[in-house]
C-alpha atoms as a PDB file:
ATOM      1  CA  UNK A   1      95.412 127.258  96.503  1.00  0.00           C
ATOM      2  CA  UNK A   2      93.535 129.590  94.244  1.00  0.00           C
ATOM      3  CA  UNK A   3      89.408 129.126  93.778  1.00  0.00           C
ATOM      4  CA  UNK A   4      87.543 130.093  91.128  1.00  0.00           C
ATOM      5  CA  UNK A   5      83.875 130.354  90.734  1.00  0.00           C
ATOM      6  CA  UNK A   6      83.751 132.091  87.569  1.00  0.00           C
ATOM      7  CA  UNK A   7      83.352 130.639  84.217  1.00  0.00           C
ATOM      8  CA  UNK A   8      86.629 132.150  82.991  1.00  0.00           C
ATOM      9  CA  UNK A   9      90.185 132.438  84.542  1.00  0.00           C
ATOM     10  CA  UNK A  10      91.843 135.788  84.552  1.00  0.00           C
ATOM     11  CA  UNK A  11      93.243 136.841  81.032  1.00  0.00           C
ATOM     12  CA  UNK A  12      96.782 135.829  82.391  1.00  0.00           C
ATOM     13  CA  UNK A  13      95.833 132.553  83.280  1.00  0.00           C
ATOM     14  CA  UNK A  14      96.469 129.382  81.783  1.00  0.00           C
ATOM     15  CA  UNK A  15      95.167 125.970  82.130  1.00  0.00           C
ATOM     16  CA  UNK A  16      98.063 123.051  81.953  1.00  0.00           C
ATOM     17  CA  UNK A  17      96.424 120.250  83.965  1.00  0.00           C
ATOM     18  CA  UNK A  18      92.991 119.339  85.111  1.00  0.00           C
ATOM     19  CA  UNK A  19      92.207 116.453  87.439  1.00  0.00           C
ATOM     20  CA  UNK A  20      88.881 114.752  88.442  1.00  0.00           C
ATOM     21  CA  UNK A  21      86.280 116.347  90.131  1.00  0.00           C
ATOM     22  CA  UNK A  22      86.299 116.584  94.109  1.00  0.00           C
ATOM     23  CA  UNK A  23      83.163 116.727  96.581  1.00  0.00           C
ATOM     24  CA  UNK A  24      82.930 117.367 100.084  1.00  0.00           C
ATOM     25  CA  UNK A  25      79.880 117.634 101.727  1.00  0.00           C
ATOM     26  CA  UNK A  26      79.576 118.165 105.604  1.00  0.00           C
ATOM     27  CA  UNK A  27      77.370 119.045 108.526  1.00  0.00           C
ATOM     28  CA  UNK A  28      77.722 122.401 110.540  1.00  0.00           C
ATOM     29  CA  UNK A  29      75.741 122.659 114.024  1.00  0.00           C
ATOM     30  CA  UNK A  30      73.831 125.709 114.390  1.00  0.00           C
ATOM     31  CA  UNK A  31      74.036 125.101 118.151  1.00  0.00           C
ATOM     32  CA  UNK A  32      72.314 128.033 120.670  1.00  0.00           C
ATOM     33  CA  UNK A  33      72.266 130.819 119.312  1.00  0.00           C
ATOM     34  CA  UNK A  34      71.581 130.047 115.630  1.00  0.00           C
ATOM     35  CA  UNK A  35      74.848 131.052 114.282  1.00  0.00           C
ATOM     36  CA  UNK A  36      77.368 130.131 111.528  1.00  0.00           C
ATOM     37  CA  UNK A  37      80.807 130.929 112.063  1.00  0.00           C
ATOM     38  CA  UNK A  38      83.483 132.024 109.463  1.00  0.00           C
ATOM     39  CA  UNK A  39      85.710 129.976 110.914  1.00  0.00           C
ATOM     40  CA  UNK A  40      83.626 127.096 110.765  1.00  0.00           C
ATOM     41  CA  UNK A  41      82.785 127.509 107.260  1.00  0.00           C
ATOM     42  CA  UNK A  42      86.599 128.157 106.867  1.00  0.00           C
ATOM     43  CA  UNK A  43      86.848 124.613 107.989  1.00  0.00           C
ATOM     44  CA  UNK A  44      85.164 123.019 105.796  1.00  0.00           C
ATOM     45  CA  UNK A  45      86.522 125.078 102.780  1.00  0.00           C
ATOM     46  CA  UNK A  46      89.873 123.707 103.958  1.00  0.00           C
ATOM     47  CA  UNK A  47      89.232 120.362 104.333  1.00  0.00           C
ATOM     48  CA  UNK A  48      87.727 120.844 101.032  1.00  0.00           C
ATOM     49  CA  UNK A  49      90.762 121.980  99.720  1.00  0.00           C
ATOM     50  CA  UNK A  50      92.466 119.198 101.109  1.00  0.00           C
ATOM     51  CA  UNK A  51      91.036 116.536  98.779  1.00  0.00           C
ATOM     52  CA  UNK A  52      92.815 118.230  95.701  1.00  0.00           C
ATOM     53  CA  UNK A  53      95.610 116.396  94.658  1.00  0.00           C
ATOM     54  CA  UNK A  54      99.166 117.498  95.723  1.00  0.00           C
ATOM     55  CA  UNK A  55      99.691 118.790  92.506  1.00  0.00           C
ATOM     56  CA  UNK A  56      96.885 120.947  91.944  1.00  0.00           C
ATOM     57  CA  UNK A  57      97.436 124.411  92.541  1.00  0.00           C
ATOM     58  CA  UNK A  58      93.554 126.091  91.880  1.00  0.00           C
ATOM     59  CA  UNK A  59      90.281 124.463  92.083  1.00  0.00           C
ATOM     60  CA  UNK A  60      88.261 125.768  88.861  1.00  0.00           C
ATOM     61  CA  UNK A  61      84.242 126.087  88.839  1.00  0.00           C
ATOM     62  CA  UNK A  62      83.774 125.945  92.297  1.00  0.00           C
ATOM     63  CA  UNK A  63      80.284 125.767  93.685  1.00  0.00           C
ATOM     64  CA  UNK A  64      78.582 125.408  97.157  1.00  0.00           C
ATOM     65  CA  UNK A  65      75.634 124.200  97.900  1.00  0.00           C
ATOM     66  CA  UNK A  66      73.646 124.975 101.732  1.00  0.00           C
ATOM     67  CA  UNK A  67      70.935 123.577 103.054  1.00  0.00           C
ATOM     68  CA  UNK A  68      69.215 124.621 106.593  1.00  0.00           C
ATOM     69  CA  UNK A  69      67.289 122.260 108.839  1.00  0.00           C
ATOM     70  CA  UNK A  70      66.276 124.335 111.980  1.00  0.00           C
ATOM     71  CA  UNK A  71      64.885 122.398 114.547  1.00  0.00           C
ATOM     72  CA  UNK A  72      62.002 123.432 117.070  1.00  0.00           C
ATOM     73  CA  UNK A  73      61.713 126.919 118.496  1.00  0.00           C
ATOM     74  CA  UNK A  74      64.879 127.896 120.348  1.00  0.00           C
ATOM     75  CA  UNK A  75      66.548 124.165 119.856  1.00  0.00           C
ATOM     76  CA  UNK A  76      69.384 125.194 117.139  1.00  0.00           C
ATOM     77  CA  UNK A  77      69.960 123.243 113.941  1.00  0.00           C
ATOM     78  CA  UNK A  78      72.328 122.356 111.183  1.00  0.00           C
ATOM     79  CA  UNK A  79      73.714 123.764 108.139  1.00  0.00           C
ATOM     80  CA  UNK A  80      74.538 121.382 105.051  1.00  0.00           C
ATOM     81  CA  UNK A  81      77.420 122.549 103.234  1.00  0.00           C
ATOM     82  CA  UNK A  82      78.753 121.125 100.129  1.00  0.00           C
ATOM     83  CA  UNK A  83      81.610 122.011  97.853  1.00  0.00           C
ATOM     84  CA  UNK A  84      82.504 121.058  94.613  1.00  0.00           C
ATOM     85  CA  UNK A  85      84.646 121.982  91.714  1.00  0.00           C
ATOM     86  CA  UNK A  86      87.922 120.773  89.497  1.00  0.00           C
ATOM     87  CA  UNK A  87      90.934 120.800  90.765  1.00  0.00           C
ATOM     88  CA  UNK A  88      93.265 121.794  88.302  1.00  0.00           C
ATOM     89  CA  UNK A  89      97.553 122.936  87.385  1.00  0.00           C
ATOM     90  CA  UNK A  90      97.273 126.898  85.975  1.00  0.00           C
ATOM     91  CA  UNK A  91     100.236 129.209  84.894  1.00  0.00           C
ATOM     92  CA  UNK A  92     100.539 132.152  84.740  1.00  0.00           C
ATOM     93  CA  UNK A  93     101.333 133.903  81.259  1.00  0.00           C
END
């Protein structure tokens, strides 16, 4: 699955199917010590992915949203991640 943040698609790139927009949102523990993981943002990206339909094979205008609640002094927190974008059918040309 190809993901594309841009507002254009590579010159070779063409559009043949779009489908409706997907969302996930989700909550990431910053635990003890206050760190994010790739692999935990990996995570969600995947099960981000996952909502596309089958036939989808890019996910155009992508965009993530964060937001960080820390908690008190030395406690941890949480990371709100959100993705969003269209999934959509490209070719190449």
């Amino acid at each position: 699955m190809q993901l594309y943040s841009a507002g254009a698609l590579p010159a070779n790139a063409r559009v043949q199917r779009t489908f409706d927009m997907i969302v996930h949102s989700e909550v990431v523990s910053l635990g003890k010590p206050r760190q994010l993981t790739e692999s935990s943002t990996d995570a969600v990206r995947q099960r981000f992915i996952a909502k596309a339909p089958a036939e989808a094979n890019a996910i155009l205008g992508v965009q993530l949203a964060t937001n960080v609640i820390l908690y008190d002094i030395g406690s941890g927190g949480e990371v709100h991640l959100t993705f969003a974008g269209n999934p959509a059918y490209i070719e190449a040309t």
